[in-house]
PDB file of N, CA and C in Angstrom:
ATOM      1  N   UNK A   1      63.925 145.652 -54.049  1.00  0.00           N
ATOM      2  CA  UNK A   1      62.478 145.581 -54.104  1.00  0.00           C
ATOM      3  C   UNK A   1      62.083 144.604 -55.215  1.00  0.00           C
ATOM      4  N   UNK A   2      61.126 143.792 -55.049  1.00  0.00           N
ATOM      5  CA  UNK A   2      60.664 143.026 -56.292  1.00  0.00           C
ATOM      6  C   UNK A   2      58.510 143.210 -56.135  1.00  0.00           C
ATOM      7  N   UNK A   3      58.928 142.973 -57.657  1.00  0.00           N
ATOM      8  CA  UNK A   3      56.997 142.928 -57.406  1.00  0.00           C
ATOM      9  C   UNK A   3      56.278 142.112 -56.568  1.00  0.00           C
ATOM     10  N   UNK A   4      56.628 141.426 -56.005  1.00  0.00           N
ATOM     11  CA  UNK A   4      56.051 140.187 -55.125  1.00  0.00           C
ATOM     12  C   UNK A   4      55.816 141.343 -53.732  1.00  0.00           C
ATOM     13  N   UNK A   5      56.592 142.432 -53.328  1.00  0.00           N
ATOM     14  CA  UNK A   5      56.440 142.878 -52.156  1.00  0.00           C
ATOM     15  C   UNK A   5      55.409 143.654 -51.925  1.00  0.00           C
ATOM     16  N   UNK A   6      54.724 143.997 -50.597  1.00  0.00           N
ATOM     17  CA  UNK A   6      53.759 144.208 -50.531  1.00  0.00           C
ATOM     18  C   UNK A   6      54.208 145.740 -49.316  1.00  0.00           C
ATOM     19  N   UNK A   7      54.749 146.203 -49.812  1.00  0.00           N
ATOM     20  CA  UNK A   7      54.848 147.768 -48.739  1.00  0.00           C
ATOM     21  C   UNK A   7      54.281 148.931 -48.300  1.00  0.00           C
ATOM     22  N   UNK A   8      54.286 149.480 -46.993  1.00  0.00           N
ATOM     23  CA  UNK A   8      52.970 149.997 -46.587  1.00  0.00           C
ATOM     24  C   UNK A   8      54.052 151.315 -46.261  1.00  0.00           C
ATOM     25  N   UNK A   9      53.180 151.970 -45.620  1.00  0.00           N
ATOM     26  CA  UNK A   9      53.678 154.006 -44.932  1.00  0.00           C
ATOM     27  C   UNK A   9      54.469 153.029 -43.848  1.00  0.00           C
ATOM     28  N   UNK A  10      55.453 154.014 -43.836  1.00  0.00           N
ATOM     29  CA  UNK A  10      56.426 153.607 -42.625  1.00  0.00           C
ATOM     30  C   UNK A  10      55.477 154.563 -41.365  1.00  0.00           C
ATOM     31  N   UNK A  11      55.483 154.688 -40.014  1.00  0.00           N
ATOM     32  CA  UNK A  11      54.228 155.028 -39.245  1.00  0.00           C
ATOM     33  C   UNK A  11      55.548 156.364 -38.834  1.00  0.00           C
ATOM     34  N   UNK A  12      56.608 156.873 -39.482  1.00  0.00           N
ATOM     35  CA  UNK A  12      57.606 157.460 -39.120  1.00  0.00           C
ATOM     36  C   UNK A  12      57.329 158.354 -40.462  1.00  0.00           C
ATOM     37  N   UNK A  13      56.262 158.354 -41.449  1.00  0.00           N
ATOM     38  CA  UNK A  13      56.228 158.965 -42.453  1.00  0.00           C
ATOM     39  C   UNK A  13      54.728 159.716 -42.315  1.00  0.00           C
ATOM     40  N   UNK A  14      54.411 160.695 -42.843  1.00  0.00           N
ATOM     41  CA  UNK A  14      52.975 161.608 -42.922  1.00  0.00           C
ATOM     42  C   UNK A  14      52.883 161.995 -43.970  1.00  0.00           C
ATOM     43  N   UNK A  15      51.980 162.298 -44.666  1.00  0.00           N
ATOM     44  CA  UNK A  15      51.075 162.531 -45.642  1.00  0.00           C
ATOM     45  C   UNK A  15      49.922 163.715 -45.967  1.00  0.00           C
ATOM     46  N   UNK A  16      50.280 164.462 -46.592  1.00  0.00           N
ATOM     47  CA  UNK A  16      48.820 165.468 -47.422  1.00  0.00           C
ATOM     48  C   UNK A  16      48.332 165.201 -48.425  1.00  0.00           C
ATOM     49  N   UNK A  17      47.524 164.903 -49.324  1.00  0.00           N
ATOM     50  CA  UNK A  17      47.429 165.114 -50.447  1.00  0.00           C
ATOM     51  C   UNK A  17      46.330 166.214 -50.608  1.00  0.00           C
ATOM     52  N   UNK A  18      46.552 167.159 -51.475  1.00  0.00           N
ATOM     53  CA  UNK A  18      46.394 168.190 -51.919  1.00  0.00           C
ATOM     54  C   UNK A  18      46.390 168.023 -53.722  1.00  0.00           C
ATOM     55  N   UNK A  19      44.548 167.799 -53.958  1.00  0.00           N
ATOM     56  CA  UNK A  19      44.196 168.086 -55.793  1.00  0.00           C
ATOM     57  C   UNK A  19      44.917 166.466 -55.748  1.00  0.00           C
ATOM     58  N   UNK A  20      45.699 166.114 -56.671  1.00  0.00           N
ATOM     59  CA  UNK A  20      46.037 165.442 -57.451  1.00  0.00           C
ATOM     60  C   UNK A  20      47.597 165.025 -56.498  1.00  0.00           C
ATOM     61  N   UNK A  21      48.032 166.012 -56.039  1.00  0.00           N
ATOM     62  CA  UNK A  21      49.937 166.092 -55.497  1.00  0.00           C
ATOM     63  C   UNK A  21      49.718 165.466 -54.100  1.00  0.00           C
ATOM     64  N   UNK A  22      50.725 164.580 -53.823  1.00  0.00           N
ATOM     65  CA  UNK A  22      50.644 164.377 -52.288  1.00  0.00           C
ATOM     66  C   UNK A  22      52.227 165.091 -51.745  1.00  0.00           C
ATOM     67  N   UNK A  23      52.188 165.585 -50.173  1.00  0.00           N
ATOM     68  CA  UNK A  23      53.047 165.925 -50.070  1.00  0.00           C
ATOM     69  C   UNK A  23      53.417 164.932 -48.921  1.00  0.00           C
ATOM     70  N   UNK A  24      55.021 164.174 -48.932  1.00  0.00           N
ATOM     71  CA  UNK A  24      54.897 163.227 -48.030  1.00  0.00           C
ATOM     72  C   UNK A  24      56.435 163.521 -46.967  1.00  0.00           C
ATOM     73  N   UNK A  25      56.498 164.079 -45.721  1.00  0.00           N
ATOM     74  CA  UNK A  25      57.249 164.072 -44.515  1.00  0.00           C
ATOM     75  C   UNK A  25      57.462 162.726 -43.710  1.00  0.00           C
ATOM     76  N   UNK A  26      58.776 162.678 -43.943  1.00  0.00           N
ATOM     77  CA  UNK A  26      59.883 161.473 -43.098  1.00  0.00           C
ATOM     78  C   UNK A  26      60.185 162.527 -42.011  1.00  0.00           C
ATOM     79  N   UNK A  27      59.344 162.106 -40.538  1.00  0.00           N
ATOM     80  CA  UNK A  27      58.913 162.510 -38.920  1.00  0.00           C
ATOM     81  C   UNK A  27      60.472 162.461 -38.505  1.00  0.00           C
ATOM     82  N   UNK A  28      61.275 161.466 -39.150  1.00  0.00           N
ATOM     83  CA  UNK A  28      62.470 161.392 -38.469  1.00  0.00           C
ATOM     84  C   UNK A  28      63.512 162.478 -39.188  1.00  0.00           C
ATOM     85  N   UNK A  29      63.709 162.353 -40.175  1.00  0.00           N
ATOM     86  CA  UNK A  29      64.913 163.240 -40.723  1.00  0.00           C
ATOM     87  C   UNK A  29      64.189 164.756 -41.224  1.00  0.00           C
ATOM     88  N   UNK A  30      63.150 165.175 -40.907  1.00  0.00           N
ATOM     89  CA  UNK A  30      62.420 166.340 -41.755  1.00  0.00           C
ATOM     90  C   UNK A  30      62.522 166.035 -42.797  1.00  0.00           C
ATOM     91  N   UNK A  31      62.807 165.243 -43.633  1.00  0.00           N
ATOM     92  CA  UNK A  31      62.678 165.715 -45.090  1.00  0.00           C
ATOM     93  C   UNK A  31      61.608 165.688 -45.842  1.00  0.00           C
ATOM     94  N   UNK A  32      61.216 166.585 -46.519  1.00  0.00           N
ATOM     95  CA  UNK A  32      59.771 165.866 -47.419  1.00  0.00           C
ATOM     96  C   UNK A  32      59.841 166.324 -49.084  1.00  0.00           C
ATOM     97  N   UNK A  33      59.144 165.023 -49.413  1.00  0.00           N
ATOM     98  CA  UNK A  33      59.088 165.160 -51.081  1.00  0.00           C
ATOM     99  C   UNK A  33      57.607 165.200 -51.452  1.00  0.00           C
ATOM    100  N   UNK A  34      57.703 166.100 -52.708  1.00  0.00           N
ATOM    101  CA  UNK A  34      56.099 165.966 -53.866  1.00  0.00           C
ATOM    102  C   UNK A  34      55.877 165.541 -54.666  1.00  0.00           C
ATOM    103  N   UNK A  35      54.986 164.594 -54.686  1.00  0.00           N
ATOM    104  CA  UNK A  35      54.744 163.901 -55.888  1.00  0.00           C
ATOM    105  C   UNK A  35      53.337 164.157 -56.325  1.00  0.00           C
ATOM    106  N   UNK A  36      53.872 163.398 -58.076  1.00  0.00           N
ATOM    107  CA  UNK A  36      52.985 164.068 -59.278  1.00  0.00           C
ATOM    108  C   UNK A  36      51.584 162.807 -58.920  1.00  0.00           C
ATOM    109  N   UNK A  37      50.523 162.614 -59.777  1.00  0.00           N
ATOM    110  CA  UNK A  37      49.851 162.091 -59.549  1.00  0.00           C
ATOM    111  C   UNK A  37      49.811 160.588 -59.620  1.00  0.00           C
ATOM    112  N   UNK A  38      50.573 160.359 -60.291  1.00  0.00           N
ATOM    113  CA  UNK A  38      51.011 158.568 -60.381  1.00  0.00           C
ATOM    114  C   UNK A  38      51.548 158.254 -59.507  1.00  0.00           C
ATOM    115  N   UNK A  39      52.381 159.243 -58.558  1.00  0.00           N
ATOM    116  CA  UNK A  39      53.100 159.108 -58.057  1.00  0.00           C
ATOM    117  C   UNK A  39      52.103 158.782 -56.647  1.00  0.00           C
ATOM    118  N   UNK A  40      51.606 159.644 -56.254  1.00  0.00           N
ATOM    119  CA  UNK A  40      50.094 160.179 -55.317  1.00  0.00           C
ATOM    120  C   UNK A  40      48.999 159.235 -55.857  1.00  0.00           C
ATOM    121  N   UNK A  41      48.842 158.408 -56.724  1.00  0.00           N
ATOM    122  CA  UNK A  41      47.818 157.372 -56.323  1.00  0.00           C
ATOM    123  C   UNK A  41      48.795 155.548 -55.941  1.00  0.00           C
ATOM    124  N   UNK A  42      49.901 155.949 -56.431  1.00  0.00           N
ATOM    125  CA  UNK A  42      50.753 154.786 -55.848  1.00  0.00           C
ATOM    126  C   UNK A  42      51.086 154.575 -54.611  1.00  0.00           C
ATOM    127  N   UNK A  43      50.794 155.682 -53.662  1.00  0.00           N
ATOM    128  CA  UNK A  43      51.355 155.999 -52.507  1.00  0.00           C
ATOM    129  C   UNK A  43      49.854 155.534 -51.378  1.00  0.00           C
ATOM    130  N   UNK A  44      48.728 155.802 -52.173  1.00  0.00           N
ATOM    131  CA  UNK A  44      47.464 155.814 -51.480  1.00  0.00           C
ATOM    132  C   UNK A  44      47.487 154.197 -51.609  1.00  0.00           C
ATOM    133  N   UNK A  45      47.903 153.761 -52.533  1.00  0.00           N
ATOM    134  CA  UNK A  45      48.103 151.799 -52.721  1.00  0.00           C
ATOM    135  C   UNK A  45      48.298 151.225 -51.607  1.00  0.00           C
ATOM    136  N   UNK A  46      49.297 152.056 -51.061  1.00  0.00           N
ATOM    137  CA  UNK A  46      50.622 151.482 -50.498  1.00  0.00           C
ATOM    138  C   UNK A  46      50.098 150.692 -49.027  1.00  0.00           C
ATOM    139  N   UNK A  47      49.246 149.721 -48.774  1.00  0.00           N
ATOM    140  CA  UNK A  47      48.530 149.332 -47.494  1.00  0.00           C
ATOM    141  C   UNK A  47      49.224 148.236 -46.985  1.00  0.00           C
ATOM    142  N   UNK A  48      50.205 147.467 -47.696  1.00  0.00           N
ATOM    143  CA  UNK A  48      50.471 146.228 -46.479  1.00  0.00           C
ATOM    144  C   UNK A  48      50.045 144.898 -47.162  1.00  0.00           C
ATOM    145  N   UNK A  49      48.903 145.166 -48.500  1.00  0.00           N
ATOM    146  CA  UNK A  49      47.709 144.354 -48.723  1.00  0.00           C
ATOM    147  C   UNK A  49      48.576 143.727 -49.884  1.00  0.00           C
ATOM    148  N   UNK A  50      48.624 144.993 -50.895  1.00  0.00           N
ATOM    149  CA  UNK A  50      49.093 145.011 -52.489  1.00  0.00           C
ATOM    150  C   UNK A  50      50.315 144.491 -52.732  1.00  0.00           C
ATOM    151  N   UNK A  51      50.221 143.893 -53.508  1.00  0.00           N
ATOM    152  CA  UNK A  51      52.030 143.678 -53.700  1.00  0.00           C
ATOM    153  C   UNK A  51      52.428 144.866 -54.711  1.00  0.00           C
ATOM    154  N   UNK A  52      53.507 145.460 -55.464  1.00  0.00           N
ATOM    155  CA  UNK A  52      53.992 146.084 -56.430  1.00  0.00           C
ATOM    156  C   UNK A  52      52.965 146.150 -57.669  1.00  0.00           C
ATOM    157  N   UNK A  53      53.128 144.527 -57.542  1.00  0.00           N
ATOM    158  CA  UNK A  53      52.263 143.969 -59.385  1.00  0.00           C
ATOM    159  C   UNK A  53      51.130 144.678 -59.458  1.00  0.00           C
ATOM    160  N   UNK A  54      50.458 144.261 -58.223  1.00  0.00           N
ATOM    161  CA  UNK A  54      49.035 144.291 -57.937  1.00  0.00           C
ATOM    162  C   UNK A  54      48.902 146.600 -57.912  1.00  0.00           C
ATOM    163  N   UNK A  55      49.587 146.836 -57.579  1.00  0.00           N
ATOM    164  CA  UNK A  55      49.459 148.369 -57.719  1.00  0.00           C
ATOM    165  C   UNK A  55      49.928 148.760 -59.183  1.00  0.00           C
ATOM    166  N   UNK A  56      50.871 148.173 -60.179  1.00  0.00           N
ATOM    167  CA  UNK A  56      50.796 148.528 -61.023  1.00  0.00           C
ATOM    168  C   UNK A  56      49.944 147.763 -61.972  1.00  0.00           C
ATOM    169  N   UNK A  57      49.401 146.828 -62.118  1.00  0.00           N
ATOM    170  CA  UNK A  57      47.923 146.747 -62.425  1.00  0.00           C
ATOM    171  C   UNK A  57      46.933 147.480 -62.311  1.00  0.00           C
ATOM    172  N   UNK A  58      46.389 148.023 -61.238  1.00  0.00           N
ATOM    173  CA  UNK A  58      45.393 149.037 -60.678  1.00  0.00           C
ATOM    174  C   UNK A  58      45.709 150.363 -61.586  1.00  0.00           C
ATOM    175  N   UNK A  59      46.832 150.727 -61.515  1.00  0.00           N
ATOM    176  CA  UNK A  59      47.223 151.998 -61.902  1.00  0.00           C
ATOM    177  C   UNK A  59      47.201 152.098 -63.693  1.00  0.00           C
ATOM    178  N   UNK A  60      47.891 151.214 -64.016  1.00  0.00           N
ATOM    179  CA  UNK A  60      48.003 151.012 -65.737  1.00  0.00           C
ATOM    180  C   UNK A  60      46.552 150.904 -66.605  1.00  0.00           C
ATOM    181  N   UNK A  61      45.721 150.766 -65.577  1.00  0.00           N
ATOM    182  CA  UNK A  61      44.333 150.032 -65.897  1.00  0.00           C
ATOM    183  C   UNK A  61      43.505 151.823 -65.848  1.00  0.00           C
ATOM    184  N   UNK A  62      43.737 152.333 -65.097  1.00  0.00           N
ATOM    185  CA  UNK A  62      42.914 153.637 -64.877  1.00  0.00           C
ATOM    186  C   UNK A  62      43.879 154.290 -65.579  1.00  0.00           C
ATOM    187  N   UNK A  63      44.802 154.621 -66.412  1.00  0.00           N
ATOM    188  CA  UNK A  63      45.509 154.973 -67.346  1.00  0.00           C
ATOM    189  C   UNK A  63      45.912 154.435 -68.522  1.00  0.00           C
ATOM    190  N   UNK A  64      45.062 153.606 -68.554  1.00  0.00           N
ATOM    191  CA  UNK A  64      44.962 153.015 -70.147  1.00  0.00           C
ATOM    192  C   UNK A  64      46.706 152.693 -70.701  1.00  0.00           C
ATOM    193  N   UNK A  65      47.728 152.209 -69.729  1.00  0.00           N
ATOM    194  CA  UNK A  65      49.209 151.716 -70.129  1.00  0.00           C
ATOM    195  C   UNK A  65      49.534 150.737 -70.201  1.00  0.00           C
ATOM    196  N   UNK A  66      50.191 149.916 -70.420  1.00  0.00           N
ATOM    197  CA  UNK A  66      50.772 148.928 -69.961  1.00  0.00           C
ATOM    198  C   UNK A  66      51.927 148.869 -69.200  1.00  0.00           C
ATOM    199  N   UNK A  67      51.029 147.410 -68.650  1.00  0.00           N
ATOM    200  CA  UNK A  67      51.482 147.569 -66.939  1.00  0.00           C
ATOM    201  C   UNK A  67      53.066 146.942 -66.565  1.00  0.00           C
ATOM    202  N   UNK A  68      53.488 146.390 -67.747  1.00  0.00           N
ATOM    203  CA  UNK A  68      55.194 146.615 -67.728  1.00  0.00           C
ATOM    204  C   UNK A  68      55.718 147.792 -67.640  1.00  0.00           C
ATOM    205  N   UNK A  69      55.130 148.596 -68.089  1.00  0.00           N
ATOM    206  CA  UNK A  69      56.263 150.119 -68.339  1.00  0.00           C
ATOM    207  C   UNK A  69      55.894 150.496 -66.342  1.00  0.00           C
ATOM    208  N   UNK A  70      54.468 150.277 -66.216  1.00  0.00           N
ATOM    209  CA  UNK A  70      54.432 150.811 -65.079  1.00  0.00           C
ATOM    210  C   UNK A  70      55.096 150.012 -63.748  1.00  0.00           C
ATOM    211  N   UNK A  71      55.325 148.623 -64.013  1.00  0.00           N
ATOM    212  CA  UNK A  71      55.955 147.875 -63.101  1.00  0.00           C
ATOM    213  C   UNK A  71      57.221 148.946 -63.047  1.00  0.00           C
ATOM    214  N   UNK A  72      57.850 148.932 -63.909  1.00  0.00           N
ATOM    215  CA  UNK A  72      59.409 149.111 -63.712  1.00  0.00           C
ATOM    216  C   UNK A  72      59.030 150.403 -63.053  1.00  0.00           C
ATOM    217  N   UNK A  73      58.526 151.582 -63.295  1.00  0.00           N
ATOM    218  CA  UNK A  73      58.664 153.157 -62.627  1.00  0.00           C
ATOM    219  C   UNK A  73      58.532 153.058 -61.282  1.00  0.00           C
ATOM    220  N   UNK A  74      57.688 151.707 -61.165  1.00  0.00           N
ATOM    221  CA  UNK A  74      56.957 151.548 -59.540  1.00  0.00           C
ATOM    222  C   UNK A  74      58.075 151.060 -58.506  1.00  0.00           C
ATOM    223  N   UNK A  75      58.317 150.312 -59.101  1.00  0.00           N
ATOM    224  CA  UNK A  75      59.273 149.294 -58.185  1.00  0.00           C
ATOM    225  C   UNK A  75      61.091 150.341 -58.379  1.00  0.00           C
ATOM    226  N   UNK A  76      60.997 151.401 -59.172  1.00  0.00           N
ATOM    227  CA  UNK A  76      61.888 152.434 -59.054  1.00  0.00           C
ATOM    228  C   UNK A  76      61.771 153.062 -57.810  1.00  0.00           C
ATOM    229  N   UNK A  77      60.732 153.697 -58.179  1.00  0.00           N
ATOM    230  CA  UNK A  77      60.070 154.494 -56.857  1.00  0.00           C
ATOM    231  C   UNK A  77      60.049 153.835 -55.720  1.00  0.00           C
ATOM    232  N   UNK A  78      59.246 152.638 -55.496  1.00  0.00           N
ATOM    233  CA  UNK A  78      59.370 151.962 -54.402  1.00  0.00           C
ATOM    234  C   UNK A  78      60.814 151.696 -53.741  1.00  0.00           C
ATOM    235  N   UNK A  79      61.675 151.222 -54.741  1.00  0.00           N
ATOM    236  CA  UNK A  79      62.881 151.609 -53.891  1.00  0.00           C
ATOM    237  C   UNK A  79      63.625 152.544 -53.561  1.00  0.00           C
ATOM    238  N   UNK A  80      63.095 154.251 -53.678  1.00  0.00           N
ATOM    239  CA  UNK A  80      63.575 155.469 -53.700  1.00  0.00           C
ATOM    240  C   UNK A  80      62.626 155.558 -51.759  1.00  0.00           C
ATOM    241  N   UNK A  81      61.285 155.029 -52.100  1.00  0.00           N
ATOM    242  CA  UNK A  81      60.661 155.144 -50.901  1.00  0.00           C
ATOM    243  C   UNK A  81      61.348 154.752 -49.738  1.00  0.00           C
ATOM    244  N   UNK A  82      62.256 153.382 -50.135  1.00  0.00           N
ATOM    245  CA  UNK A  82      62.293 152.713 -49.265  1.00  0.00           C
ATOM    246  C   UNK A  82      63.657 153.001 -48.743  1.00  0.00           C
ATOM    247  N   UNK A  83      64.413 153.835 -49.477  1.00  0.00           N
ATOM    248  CA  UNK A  83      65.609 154.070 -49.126  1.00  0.00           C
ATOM    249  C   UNK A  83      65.494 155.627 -48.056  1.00  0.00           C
ATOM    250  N   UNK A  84      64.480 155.915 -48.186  1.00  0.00           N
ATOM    251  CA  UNK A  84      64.296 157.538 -47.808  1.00  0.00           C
ATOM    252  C   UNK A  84      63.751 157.463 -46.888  1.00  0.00           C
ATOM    253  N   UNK A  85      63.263 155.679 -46.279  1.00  0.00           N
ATOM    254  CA  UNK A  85      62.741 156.094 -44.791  1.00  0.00           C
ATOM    255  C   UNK A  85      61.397 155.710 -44.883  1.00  0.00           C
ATOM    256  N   UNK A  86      60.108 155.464 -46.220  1.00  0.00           N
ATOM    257  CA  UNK A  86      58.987 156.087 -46.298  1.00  0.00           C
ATOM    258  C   UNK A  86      58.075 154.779 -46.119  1.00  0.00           C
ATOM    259  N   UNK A  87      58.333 153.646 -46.532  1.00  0.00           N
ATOM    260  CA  UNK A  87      57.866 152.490 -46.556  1.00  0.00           C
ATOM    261  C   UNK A  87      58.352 151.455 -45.530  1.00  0.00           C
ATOM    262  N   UNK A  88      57.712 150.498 -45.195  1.00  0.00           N
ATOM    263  CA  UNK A  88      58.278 149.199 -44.631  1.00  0.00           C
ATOM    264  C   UNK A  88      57.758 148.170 -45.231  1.00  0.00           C
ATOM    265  N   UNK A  89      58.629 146.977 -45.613  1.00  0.00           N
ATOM    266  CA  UNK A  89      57.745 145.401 -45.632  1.00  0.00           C
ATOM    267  C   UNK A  89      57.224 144.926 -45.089  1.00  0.00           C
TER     268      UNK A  89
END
C-alpha cells in the first residue's frame, strides 16, 4: 500500500456503524472485525476518491495530530484491510 492509493469497500464487504465503533463483515469468508473510532472514521473515507494522504490529513486535522504519525497507522491498517478481503484499488 502507499499513500498515493486511493481504496474503496470491497462490494464483498458490509458495514454498521454503531456510536463511534463500526462493525465491518467480509460476505465471503464470515469474518468480521471492530473498530475503534479512528479506525471507523477512516473506513467512512474509504470512497475510491481519497488517496491514504488525503484521509490522513482529514483525520489528523479533526484530531489535532500530526499527520505523519497518522500516515503510518493508516496505511498499516489499510494494508490489514486489504489483506482481509475489505478494500479494493
Amino acid at each position: 500500500m502507499h499513500l498515493s492509493d486511493k481504496p474503496q469497500h470491497n462490494p464483498n464487504a458490509t458495514h454498521q456503524t454503531v456510536g463511534e465503533e463500526a462493525i465491518i463483515i467480509n460476505l465471503v469468508s464470515g469474518a468480521y472485525y471492530s473498530l475503534n473510532d479512528t479506525g471507523t472514521k477512516f473506513w467512512e473515507l474509504l470512497d475510491g476518491q481519497r488517496t491514504i494522504a488525503d484521509c490522513a490529513r482529514l483525520i489528523a486535522a479533526e484530531y489535532e495530530v500530526e499527520a505523519g504519525v497518522v500516515e503510518a497507522d493508516l496505511l498499516e491498517l489499510a494494508t490489514d484491510f486489504k489483506q482481509e478481503g475489505l478494500i479494493v484499488l
